[in-house]
Protein backbone atom coordinates (compact mmCIF):
# COMPACT_ATOMS: atom_id res chain seq x y z
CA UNK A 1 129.94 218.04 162.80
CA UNK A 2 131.76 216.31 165.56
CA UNK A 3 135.05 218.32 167.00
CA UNK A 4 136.53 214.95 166.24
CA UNK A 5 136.40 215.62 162.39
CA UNK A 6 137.08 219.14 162.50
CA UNK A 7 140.81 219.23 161.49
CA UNK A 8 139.97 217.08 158.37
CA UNK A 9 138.14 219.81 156.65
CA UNK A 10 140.75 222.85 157.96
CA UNK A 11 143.72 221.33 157.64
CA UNK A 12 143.64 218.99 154.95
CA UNK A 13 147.01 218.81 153.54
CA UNK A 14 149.03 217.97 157.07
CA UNK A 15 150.40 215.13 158.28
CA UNK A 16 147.75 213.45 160.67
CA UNK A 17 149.10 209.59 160.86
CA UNK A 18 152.56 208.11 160.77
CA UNK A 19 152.57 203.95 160.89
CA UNK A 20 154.43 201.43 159.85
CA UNK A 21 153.16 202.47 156.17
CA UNK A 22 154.07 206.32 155.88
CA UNK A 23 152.78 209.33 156.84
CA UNK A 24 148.94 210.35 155.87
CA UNK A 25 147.02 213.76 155.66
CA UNK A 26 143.65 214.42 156.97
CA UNK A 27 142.42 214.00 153.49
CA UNK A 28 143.26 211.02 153.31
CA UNK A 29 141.77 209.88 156.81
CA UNK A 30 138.38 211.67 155.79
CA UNK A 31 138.41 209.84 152.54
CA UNK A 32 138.97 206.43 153.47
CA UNK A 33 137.15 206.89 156.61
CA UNK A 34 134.07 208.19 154.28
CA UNK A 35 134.38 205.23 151.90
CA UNK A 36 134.46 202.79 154.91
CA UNK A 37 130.81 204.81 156.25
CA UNK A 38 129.65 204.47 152.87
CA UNK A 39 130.50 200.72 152.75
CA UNK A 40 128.76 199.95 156.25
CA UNK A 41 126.30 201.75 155.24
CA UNK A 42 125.23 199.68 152.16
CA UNK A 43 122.51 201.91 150.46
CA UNK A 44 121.27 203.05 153.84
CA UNK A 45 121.27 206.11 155.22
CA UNK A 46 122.28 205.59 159.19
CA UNK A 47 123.14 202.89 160.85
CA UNK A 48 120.97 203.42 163.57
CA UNK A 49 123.45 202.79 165.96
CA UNK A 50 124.30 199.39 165.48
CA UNK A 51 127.59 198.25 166.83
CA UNK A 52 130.49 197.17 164.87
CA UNK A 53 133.10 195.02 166.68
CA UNK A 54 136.19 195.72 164.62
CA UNK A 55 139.57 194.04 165.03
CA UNK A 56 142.20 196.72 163.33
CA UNK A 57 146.25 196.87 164.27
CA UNK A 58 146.67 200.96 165.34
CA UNK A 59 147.62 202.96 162.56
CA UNK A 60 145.54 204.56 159.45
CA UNK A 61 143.01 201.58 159.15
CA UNK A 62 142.32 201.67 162.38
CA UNK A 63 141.57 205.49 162.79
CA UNK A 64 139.62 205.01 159.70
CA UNK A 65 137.56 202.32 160.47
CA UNK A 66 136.66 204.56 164.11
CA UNK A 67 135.65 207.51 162.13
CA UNK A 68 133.53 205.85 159.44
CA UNK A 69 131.63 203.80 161.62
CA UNK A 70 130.70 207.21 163.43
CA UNK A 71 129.83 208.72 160.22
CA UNK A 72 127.60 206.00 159.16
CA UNK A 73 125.84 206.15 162.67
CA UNK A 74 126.99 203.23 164.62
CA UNK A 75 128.74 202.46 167.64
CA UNK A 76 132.41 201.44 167.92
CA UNK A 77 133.13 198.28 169.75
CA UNK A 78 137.48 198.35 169.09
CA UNK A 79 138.59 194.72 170.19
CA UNK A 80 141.68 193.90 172.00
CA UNK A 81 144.05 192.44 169.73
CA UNK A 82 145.57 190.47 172.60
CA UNK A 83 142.34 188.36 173.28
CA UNK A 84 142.16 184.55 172.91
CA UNK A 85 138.64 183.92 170.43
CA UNK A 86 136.30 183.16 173.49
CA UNK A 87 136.87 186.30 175.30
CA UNK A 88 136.30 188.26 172.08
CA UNK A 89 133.16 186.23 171.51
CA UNK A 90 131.91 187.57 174.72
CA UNK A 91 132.66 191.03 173.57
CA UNK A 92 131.05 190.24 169.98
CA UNK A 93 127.91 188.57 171.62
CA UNK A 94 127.67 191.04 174.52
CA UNK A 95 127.04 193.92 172.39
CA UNK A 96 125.27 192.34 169.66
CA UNK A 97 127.62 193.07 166.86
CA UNK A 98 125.81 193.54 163.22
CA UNK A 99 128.91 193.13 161.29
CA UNK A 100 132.80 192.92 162.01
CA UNK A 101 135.57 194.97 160.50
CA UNK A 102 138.81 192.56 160.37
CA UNK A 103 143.17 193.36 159.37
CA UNK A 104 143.98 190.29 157.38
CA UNK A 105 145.80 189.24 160.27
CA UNK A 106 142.91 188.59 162.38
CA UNK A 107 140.66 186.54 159.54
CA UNK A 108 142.14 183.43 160.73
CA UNK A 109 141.10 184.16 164.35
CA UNK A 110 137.50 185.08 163.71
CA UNK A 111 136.26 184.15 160.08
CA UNK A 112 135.24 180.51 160.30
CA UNK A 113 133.26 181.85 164.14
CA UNK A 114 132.01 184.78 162.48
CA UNK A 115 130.24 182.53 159.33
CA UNK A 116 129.08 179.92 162.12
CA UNK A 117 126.99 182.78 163.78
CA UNK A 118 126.35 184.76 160.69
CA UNK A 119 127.85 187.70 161.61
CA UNK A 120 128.80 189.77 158.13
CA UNK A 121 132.66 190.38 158.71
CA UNK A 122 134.56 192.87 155.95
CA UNK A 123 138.42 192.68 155.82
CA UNK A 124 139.14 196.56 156.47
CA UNK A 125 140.83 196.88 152.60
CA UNK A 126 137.87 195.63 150.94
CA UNK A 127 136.06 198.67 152.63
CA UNK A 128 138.23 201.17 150.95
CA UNK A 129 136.31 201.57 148.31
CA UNK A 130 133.60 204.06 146.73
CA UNK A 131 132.87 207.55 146.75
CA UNK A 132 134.82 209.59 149.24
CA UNK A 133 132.78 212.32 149.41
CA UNK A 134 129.27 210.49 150.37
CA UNK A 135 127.31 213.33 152.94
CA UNK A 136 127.54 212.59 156.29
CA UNK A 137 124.54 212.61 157.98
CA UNK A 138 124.30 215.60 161.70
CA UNK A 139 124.94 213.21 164.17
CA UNK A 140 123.00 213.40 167.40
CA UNK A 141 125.43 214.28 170.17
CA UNK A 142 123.52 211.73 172.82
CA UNK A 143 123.62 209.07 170.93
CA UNK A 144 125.68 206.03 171.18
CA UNK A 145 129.55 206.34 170.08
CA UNK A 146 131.52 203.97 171.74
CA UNK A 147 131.77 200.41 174.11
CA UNK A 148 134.77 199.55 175.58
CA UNK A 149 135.09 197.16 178.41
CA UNK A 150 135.97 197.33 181.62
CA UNK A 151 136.78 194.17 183.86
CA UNK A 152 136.12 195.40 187.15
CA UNK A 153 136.35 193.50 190.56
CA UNK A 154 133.58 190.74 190.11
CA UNK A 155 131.65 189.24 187.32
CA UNK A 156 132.14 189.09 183.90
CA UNK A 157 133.46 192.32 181.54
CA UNK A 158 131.05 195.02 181.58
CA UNK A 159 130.77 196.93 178.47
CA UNK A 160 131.03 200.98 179.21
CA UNK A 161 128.56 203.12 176.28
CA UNK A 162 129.92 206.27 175.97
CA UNK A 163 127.84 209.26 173.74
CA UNK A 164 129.49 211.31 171.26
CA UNK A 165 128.55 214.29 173.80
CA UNK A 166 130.62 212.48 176.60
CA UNK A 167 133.48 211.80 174.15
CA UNK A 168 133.22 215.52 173.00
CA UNK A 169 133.45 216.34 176.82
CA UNK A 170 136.12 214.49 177.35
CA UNK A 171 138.11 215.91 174.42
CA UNK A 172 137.61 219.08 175.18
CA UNK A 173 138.64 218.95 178.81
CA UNK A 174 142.09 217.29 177.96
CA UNK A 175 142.53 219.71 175.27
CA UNK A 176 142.31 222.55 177.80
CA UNK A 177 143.78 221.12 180.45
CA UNK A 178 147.11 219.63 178.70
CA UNK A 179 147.61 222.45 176.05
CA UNK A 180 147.42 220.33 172.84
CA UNK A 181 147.69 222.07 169.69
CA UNK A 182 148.06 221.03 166.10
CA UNK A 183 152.26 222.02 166.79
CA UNK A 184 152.15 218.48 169.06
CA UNK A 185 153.60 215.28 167.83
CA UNK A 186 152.64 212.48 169.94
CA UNK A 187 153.68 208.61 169.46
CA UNK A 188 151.02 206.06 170.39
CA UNK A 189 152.34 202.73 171.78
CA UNK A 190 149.18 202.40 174.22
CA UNK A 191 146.27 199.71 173.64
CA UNK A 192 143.30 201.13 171.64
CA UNK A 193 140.66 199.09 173.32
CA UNK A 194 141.33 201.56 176.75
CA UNK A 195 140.50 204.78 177.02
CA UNK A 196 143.88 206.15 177.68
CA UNK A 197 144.98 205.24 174.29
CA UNK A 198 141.95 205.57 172.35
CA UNK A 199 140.57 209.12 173.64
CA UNK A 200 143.39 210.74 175.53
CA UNK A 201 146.30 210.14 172.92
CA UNK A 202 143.92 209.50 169.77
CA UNK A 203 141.32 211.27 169.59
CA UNK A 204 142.85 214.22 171.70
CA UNK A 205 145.90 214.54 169.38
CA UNK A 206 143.51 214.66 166.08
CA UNK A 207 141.27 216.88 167.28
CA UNK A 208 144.16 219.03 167.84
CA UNK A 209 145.47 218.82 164.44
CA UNK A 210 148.52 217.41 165.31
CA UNK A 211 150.48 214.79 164.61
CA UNK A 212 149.79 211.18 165.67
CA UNK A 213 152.25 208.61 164.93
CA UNK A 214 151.77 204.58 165.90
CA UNK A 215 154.29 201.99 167.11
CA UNK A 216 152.88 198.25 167.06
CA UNK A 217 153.98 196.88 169.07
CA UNK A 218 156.16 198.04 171.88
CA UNK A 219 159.91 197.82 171.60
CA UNK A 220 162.10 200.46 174.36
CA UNK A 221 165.10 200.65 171.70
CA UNK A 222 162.28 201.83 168.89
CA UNK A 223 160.68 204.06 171.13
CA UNK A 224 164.37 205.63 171.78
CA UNK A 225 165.31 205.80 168.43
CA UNK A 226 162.12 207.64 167.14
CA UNK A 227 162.45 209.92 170.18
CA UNK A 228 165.65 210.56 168.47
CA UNK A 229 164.02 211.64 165.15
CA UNK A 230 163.55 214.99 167.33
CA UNK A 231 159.75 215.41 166.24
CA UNK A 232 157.95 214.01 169.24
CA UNK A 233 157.36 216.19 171.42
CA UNK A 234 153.82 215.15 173.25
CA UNK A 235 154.22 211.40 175.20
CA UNK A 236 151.70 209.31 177.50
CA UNK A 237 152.61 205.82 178.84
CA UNK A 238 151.79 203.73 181.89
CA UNK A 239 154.38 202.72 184.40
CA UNK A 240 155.42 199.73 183.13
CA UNK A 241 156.28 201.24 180.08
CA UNK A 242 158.52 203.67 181.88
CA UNK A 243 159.86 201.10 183.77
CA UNK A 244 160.92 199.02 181.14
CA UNK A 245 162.30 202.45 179.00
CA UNK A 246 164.82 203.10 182.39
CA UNK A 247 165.99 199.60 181.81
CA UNK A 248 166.92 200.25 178.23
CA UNK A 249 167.88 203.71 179.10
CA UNK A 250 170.54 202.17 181.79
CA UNK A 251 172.14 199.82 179.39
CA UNK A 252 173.38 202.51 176.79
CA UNK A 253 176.89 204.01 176.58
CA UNK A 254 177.02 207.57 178.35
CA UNK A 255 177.56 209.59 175.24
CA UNK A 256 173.99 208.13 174.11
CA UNK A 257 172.08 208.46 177.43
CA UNK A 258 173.40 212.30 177.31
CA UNK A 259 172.10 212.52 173.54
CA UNK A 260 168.40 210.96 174.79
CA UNK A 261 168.35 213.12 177.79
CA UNK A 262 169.13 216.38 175.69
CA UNK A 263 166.43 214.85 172.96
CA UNK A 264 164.11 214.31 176.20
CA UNK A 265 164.29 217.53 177.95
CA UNK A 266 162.90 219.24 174.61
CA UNK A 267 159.56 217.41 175.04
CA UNK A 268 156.44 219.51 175.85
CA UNK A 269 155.25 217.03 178.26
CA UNK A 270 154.78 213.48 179.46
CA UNK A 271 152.12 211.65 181.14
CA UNK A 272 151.79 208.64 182.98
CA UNK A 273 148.59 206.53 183.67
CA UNK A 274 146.30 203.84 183.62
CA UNK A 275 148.24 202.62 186.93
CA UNK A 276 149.57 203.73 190.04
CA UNK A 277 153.03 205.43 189.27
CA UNK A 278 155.66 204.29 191.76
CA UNK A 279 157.75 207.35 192.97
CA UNK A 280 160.36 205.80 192.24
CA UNK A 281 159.73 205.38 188.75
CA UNK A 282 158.87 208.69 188.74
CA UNK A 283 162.26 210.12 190.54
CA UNK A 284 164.48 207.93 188.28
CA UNK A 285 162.56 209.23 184.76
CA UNK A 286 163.32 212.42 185.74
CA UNK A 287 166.64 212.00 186.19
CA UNK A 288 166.68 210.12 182.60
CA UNK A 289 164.29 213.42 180.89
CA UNK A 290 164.47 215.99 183.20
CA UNK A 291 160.82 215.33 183.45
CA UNK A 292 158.20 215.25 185.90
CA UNK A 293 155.56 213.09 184.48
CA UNK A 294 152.26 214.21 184.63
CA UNK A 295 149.99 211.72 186.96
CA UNK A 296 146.36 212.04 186.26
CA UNK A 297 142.88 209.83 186.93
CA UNK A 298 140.32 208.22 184.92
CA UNK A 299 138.40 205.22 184.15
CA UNK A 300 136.33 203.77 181.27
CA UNK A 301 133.36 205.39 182.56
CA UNK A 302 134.74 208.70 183.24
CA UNK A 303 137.49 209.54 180.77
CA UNK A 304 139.69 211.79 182.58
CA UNK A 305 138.84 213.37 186.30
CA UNK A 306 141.47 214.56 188.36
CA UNK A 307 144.77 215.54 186.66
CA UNK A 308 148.37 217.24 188.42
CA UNK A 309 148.60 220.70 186.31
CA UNK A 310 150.36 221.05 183.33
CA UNK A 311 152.07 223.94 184.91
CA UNK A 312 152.26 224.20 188.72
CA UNK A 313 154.08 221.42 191.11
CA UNK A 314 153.33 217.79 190.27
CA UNK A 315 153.48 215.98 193.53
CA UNK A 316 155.23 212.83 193.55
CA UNK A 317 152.02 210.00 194.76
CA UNK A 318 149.31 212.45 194.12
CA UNK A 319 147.16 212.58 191.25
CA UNK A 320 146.47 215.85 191.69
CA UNK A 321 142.96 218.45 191.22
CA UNK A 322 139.48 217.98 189.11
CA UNK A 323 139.66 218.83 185.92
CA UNK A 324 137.36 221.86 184.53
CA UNK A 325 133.81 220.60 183.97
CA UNK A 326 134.14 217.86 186.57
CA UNK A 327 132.70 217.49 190.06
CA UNK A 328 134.48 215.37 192.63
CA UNK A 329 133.58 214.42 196.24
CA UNK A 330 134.71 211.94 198.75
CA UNK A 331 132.28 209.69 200.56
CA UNK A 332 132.07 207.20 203.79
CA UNK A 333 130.13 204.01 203.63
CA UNK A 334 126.84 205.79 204.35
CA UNK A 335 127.35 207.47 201.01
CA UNK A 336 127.94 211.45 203.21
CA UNK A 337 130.55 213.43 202.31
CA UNK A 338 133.95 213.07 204.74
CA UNK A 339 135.37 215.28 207.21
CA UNK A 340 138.45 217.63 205.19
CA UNK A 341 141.90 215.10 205.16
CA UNK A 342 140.11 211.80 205.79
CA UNK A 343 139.96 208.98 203.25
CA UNK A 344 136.58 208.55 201.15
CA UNK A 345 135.35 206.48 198.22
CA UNK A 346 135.57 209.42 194.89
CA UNK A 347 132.39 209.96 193.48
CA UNK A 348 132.14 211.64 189.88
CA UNK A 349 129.55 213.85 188.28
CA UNK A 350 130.05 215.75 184.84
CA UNK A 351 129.19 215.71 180.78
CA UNK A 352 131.98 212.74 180.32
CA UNK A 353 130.65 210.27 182.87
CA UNK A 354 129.07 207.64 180.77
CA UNK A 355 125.61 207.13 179.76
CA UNK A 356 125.51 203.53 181.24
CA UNK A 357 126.76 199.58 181.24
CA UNK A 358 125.47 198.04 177.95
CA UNK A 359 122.19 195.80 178.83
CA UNK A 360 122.86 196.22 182.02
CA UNK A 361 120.32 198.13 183.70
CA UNK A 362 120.98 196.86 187.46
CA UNK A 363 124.96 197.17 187.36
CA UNK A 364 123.73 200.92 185.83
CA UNK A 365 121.69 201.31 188.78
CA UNK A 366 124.25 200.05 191.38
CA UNK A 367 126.96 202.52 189.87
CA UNK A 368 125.20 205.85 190.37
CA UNK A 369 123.97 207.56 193.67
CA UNK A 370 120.29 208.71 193.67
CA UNK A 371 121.64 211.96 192.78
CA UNK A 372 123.37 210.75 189.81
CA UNK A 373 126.84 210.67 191.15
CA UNK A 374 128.62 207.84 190.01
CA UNK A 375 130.53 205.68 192.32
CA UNK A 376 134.27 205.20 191.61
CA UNK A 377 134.97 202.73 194.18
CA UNK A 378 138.69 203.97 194.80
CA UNK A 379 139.67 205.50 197.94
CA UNK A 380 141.39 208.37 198.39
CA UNK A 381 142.38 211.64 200.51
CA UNK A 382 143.08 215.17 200.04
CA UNK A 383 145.76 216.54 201.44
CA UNK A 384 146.85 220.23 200.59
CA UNK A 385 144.40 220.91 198.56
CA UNK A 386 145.62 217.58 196.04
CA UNK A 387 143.93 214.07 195.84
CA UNK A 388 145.87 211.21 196.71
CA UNK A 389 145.00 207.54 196.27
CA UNK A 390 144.99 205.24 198.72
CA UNK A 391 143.94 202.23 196.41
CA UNK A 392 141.01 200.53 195.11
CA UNK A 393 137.82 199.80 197.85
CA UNK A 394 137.64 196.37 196.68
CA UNK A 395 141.33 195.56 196.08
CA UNK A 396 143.87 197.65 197.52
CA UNK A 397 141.99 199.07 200.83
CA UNK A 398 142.73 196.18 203.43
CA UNK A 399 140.49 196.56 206.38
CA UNK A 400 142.72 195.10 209.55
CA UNK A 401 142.05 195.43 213.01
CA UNK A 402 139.61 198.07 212.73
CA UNK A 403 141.82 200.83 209.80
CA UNK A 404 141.89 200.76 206.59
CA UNK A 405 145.30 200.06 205.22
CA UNK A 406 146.66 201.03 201.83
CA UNK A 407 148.36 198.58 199.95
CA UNK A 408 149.56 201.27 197.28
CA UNK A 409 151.45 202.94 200.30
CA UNK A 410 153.05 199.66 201.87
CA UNK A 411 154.24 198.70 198.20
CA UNK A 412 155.84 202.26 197.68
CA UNK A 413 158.03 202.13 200.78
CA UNK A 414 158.83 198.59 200.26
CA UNK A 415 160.24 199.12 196.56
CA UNK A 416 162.60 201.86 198.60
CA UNK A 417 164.15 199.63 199.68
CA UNK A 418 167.60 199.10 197.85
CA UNK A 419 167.24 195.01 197.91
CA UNK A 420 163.50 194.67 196.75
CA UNK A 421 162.85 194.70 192.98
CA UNK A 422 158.99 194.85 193.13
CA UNK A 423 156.43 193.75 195.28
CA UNK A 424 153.04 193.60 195.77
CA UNK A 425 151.08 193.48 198.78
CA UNK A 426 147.48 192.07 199.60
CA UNK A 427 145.00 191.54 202.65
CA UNK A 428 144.52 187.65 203.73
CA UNK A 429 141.56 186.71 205.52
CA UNK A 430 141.70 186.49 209.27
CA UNK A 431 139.24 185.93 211.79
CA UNK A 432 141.20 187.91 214.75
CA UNK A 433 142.15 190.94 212.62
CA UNK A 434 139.92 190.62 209.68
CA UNK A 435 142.82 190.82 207.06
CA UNK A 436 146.25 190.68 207.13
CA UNK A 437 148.46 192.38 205.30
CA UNK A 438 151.02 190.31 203.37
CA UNK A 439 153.40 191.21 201.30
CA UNK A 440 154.94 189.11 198.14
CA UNK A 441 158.61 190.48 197.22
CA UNK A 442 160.85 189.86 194.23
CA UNK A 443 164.31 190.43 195.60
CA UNK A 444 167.61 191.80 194.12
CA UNK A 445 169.38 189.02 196.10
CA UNK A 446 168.85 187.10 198.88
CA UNK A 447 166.70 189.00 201.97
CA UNK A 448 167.41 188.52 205.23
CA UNK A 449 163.06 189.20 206.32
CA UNK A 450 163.62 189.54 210.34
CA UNK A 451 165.59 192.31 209.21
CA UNK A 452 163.34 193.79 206.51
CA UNK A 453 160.74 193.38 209.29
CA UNK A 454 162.63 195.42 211.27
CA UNK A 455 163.21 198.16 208.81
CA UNK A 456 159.88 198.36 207.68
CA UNK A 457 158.40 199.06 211.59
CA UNK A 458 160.89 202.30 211.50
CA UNK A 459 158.82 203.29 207.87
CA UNK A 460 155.35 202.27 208.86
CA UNK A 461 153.27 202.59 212.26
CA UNK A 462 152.41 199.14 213.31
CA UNK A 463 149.47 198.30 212.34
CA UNK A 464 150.25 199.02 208.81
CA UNK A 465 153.30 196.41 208.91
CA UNK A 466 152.86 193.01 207.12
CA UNK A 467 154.12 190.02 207.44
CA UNK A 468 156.56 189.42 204.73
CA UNK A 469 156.97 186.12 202.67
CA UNK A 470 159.16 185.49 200.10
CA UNK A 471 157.33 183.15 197.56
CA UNK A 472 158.76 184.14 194.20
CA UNK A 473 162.01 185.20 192.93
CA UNK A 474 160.87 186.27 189.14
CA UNK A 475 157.21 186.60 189.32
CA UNK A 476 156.06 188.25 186.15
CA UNK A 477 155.21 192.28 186.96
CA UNK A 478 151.16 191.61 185.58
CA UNK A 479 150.44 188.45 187.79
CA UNK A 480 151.25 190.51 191.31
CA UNK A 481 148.17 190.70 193.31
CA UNK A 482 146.29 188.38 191.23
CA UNK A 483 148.46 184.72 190.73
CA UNK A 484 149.54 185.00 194.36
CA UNK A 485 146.41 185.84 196.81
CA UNK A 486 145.54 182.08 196.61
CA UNK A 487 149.51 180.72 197.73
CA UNK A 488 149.69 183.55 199.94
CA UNK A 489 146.32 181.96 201.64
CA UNK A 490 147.90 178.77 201.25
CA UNK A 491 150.60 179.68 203.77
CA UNK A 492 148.97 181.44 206.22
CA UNK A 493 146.71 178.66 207.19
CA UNK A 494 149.80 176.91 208.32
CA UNK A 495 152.09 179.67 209.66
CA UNK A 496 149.60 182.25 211.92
């Protein structure tokens, strides 16, 4: 039996889900999640691992619907809930869905598309039904568990298979590494289609035995307010999401920041992911919790690599060491290893790496080494013995006048700046230096740039100094780096 189930059959009777319906117990999840198997199943004994695209809000039906597609022997392809129809007819047709589990909420969306390309769909309730005790077949740890997708740099969405024995690995590694036990109460306000909310907060916290409870969707005064509860104890996020919870956080009354702060402090830990954490995001939550948040690394195709420890110093812009049971180097362009303290692309080996791109054999191919390492494509360096990233190869590496310049570090000393709000910084084409290095700024007020020029050559050596623009004054947090590389090109043409 998968490690996943485990708790199901030893601790029946506790609490394992809290959502917007009330609080479940692991019998529960088992039974509903062995009616939905047994429904999937329809008189057959394994699904052979056909995938089932399934459309669920987070809470028990979701969970469910994970767990008996497992048992019945078929992959899990979890859609995003945010997705306009065509890009989850991609996912749908990528991955060759046999049937579709649907919420109610979502029949409208993808009913009338799923009876055009007769596709069997199942509204999650009608599933619910049946024996709750049908066997469960031994499942066979290298077979197929899971596709999620993962955009990447170029092309379309590439969908990432993950075995149960890489899911198992990457359980087990976070399970060690961050101390989870079935004491831990965790809230879940993270996207189930990603891997940070799906295996490190999901999957991690059940096969802990502890307690997982869902908000959908994301509201900073909720998230406060069940903090206050005093049973969470166990919380992962991405920066934004801290971001925004400061905001909140600064508008309260003082007697209520001091009550959070007290709640706060009692936590066992937090984590942040999924995203560079600006440090100072992280400096101002820690003020708020008396927190350091946890930074770690991962992707889709990895899980979870390199992780600051749970206990030991957690260095502000570092993400840290390699976690047990995973092998990290850093490479140059001609794929050798790099000199101690310079920069290198991270190459991964170890049981959670993925078993390959869905019907993709070339992108597989072009993703792994010849010795089976697979290639990250984000730079970064180690210094004192802890990785640091200097951004992604492709994205956030601009190659000017002969170095290799990190945006991530230009943005950081930027946003210190007491009149800049956010920013994000790019590389332009050139023909004399290759790239430039352009930055886009959302100010506090009006900036005077000669002087922010000025200010940034005392921060930065100077060929890391960009030429600064100011092209927006409220440009949505997501759309940096992406809306903006085409205006930014715009204006160059006519100002260099």
């Amino acid at each position: 039996m998968l490690t996943r189930f485990a708790q199901a059959q030893q601790r029946p009777h506790s609490v394992a889900i809290l959502d917007a319906q009330g609080a479940h117990t692991y019998e529960s999840l088992w039974n509903k999640s062995s009616q939905i198997a047994h429904q999937l199943l329809g008189g057959r004994s394994d699904l052979e691992q056909e995938r089932i695209a399934f459309m669920v809000s987070p809470g028990l039906n979701y969970v469910a619907t994970l767990w008996g597609i497992w048992k019945a022997g078929g992959i899990a392809v979890p859609l995003c809930l945010s997705y306009p129809l065509p890009s989850l007819a991609y996912v749908i047709e990528d991955t060759q869905a046999a049937a579709l589990v649907l919420e109610p909420t979502y029949l409208d969306l993808l009913q009338d598309y799923a009876q055009e390309k007769g596709i069997p769909f199942h509204p999650v309730e009608d599933l619910q039904v049946g024996p709750v005790t049908a066997p469960i077949s031994e499942i066979d740890m290298n077979r197929g568990a899971l596709i999620l997708y993962t955009s990447g740099t170029t092309s379309l969405p590439k969908g990432v298979l993950s075995t149960h024995a890489n899911l198992e690995a990457q359980i087990a590694t976070l399970i060690t590494a961050w101390h989870w036990t079935s004491s831990d109460h965790t809230l879940c306000l993270l996207p189930l289609h990603h891997v940070h909310g799906l295996a490190n907060v999901v999957s991690c916290a059940l096969s802990a035995g502890a307690t997982l409870q869902f908000l959908h969707s994301f509201q900073a005064d909720t998230v406060f307010s069940i903090f206050l509860e005093g049973q969470v104890n166990v919380f992962m996020a991405v920066p934004t999401i801290y971001f925004k919870l400061i905001s909140e956080f600064d508008s309260y009354s003082e007697s209520k920041k001091a009550e959070l702060s007290a709640c706060m402090k009692a936590f066992r830990f937090m984590v942040s992911g999924s995203a560079a954490l600006p440090v100072s995001v992280m400096e101002k939550w820690k003020q708020v919790s008396g927190h350091t948040l946890l930074e770690r690394y991962g992707m889709t195709e990895i899980g979870m690599a390199i992780s600051n420890p749970y206990q030991g110093e957690r260095r502000a812009g570092y993400i840290g060491t390699p976690l047990p049971g995973v092998q990290v180097r850093l490479v140059d362009e001609q794929d050798l290893e790099v000199a101690p303290g310079l920069p290198g692309e991270i190459q991964i080996q170890g049981p959670g790496v993925f078993d390959k791109y869905w019907d993709k054999a070339e992108a597989t191919a072009k993703a792994f080494t010849e010795s089976g390492w697979f290639k990250t494509g984000d730079i970064a360096v180690v210094e004192a013995g802890y990785y640091r990233i200097l951004g992604r190869d492709s994205i956030d590496i601009i190659k000017s006048g002969g170095y290799k310049i990190s945006a991530l570090e230009i943005e950081e000393v930027l946003r210190s700046h007491e009149l800049v709000k956010d920013c994000a910084v790019v590389g332009i084409p050139n023909e004399e230096w290759g790239e430039l290095v352009a930055a886009v700024l959302v100010p506090e007020t009006e900036l005077d740039l000669p002087a922010l020029k000025n200010w940034l050559k005392e921060r930065l050596p100077t060929y890391k100094s960009p030429k600064v623009y100011q092209i927006a004054t409220d440009l949505p947090r997501n759309a940096m780096g992406k809306v903006v590389k085409n205006e930014l090109k715009s204006i160059f043409s006519s100002t260099n």
